[in-house]
N, C-alpha and C. Protein backbone atom coordinates (compact mmCIF):
# COMPACT_ATOMS: atom_id res chain seq x y z
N UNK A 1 18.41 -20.82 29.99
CA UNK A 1 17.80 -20.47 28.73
C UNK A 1 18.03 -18.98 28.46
N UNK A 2 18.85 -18.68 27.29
CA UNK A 2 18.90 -17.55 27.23
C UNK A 2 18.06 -16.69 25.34
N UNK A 3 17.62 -15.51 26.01
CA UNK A 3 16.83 -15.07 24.38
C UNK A 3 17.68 -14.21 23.45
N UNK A 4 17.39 -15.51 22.42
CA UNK A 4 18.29 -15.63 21.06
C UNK A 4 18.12 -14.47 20.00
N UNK A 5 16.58 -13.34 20.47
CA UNK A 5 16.16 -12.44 19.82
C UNK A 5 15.66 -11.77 20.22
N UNK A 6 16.52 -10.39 20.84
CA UNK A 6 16.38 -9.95 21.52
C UNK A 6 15.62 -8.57 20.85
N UNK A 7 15.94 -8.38 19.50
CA UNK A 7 15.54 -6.94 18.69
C UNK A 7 14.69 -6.79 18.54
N UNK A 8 14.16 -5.67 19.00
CA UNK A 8 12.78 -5.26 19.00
C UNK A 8 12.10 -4.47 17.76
N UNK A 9 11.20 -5.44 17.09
CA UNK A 9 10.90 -5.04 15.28
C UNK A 9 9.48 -4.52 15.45
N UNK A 10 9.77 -3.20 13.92
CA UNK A 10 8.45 -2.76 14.19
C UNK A 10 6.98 -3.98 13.45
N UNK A 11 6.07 -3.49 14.27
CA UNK A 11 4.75 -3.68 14.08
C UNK A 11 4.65 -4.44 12.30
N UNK A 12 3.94 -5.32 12.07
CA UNK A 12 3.70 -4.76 10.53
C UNK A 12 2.07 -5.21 10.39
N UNK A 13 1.78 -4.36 9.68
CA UNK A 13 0.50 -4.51 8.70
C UNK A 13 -0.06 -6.16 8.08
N UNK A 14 -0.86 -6.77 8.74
CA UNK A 14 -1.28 -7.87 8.23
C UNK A 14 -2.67 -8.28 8.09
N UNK A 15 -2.96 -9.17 6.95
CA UNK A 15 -4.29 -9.51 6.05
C UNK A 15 -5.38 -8.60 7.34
N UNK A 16 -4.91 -9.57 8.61
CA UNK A 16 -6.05 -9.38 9.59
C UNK A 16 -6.75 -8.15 9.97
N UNK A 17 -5.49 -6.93 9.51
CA UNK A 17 -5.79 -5.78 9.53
C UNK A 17 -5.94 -4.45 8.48
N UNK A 18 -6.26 -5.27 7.47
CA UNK A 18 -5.74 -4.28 6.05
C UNK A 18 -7.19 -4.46 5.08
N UNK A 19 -6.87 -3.24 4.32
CA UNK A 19 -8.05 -2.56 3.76
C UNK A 19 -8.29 -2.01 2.78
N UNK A 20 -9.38 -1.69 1.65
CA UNK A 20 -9.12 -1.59 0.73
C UNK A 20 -9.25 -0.21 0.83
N UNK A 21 -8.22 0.65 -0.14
CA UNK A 21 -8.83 2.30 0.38
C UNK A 21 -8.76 2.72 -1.48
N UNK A 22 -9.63 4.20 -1.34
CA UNK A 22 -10.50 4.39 -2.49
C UNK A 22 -8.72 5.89 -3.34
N UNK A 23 -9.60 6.31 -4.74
CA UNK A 23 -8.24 7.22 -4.98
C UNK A 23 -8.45 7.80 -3.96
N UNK A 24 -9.05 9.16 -3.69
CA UNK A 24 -8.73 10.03 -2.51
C UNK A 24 -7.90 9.87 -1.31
N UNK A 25 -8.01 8.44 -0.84
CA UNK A 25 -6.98 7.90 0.25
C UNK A 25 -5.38 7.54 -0.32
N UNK A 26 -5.79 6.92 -1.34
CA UNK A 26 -4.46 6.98 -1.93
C UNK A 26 -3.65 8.05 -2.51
N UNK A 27 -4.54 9.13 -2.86
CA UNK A 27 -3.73 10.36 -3.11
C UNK A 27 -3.47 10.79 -2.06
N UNK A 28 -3.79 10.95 -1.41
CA UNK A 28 -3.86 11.50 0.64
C UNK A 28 -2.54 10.85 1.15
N UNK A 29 -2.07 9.66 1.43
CA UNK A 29 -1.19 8.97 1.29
C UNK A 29 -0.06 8.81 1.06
N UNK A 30 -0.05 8.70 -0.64
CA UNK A 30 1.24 8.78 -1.75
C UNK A 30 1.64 10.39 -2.29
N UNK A 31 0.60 11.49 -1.72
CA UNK A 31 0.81 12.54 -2.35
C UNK A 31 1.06 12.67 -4.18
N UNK A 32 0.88 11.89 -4.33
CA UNK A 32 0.57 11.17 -6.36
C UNK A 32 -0.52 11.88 -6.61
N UNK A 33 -0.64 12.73 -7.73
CA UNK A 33 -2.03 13.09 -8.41
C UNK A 33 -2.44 11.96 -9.18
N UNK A 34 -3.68 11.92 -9.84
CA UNK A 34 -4.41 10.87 -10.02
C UNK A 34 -3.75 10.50 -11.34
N UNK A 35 -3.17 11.78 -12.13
CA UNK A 35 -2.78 11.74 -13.66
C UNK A 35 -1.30 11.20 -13.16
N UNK A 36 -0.58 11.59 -12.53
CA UNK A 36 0.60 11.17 -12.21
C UNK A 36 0.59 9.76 -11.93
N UNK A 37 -0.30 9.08 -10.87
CA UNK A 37 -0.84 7.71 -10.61
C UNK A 37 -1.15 7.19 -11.68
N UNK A 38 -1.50 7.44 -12.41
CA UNK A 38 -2.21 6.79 -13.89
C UNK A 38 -0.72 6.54 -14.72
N UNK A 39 -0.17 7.41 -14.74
CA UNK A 39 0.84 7.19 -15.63
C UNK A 39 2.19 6.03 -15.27
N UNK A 40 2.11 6.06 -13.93
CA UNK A 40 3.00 4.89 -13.21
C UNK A 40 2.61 4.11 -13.07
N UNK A 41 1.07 3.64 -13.06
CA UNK A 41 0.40 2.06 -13.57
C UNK A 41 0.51 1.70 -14.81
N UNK A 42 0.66 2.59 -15.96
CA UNK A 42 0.76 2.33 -17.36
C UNK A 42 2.07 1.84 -17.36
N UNK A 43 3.18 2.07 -16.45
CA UNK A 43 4.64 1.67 -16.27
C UNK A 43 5.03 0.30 -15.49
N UNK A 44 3.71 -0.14 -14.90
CA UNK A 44 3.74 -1.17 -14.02
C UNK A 44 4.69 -0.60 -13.05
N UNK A 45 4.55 0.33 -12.21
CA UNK A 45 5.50 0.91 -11.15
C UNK A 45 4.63 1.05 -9.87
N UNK A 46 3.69 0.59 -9.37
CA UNK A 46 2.75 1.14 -8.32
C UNK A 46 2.28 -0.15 -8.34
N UNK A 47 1.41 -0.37 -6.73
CA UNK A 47 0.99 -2.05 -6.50
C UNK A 47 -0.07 -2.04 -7.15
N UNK A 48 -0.89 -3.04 -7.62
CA UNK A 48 -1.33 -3.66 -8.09
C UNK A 48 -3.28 -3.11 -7.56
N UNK A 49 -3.97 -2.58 -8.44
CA UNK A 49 -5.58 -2.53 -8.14
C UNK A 49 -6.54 -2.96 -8.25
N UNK A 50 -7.63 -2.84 -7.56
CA UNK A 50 -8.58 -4.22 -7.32
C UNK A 50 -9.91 -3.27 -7.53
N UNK A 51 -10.70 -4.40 -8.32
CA UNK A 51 -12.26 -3.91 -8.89
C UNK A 51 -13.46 -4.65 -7.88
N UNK A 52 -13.90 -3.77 -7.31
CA UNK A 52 -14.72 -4.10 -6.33
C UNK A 52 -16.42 -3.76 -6.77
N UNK A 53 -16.64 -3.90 -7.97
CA UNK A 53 -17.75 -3.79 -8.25
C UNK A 53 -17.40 -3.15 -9.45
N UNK A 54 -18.13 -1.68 -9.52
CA UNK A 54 -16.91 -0.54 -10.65
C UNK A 54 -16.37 0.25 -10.02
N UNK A 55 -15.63 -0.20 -8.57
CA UNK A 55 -14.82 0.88 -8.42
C UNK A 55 -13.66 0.72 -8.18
N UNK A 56 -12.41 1.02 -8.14
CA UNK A 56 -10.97 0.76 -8.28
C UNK A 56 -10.41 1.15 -6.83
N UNK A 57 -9.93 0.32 -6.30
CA UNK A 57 -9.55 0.25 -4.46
C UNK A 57 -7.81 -0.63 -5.02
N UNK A 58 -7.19 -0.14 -4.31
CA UNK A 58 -5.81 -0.51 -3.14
C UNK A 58 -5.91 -1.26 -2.09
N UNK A 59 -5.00 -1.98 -1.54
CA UNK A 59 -5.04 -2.62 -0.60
C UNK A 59 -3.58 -1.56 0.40
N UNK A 60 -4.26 -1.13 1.19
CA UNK A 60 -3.49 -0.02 2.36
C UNK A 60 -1.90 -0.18 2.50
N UNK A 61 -1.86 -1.85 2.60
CA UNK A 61 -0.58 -2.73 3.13
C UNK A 61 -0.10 -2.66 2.23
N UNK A 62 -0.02 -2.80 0.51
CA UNK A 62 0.15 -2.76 -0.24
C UNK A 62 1.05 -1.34 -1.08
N UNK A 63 0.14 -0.15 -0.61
CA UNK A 63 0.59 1.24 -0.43
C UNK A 63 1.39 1.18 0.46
N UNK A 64 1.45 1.15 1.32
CA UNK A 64 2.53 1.42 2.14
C UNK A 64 3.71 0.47 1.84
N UNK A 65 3.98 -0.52 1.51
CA UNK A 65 5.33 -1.08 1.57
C UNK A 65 5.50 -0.31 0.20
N UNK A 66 4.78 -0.06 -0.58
CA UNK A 66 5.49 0.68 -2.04
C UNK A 66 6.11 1.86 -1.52
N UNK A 67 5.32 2.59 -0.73
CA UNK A 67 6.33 4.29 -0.39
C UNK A 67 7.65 3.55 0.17
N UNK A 68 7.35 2.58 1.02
CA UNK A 68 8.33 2.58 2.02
C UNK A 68 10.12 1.74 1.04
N UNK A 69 9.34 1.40 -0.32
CA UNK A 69 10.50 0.76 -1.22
C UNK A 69 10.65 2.04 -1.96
N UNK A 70 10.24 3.01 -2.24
CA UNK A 70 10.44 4.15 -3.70
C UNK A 70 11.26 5.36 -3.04
């Protein structure tokens, strides 16, 4: 028996471990000001945000595969 896959892949980010983070984390992050951020959601260019009562959260996993595509 020999192993057919041998490449060793990084880690990734999953449901089990992911989180919603607030602007400050996401500016912290993306280095994006909030007006700059604002203006690339009006473009549909940035993932997608979630209303958690009244407050506006990211999903971490979400941020990160966007830097890691832009």
């Amino acid at each position: 028996m020999s192993l057919q896959n041998n490449k060793q892949t990084k880690p990734s980010l999953t449901a089990a471990f992911d989180q919603y983070i607030d602007e400050t984390l996401r500016k912290e992050i993306t280095g994006i000001s909030r007006t700059a951020w604002w203006r690339l959601e009006r473009q549909n260019k940035t993932p997608p945000s979630y209303r958690i009562g009244s407050l506006k959260r990211w999903l971490l996993s979400e941020v990160l595969l966007w830097l890691q595509s832009n």
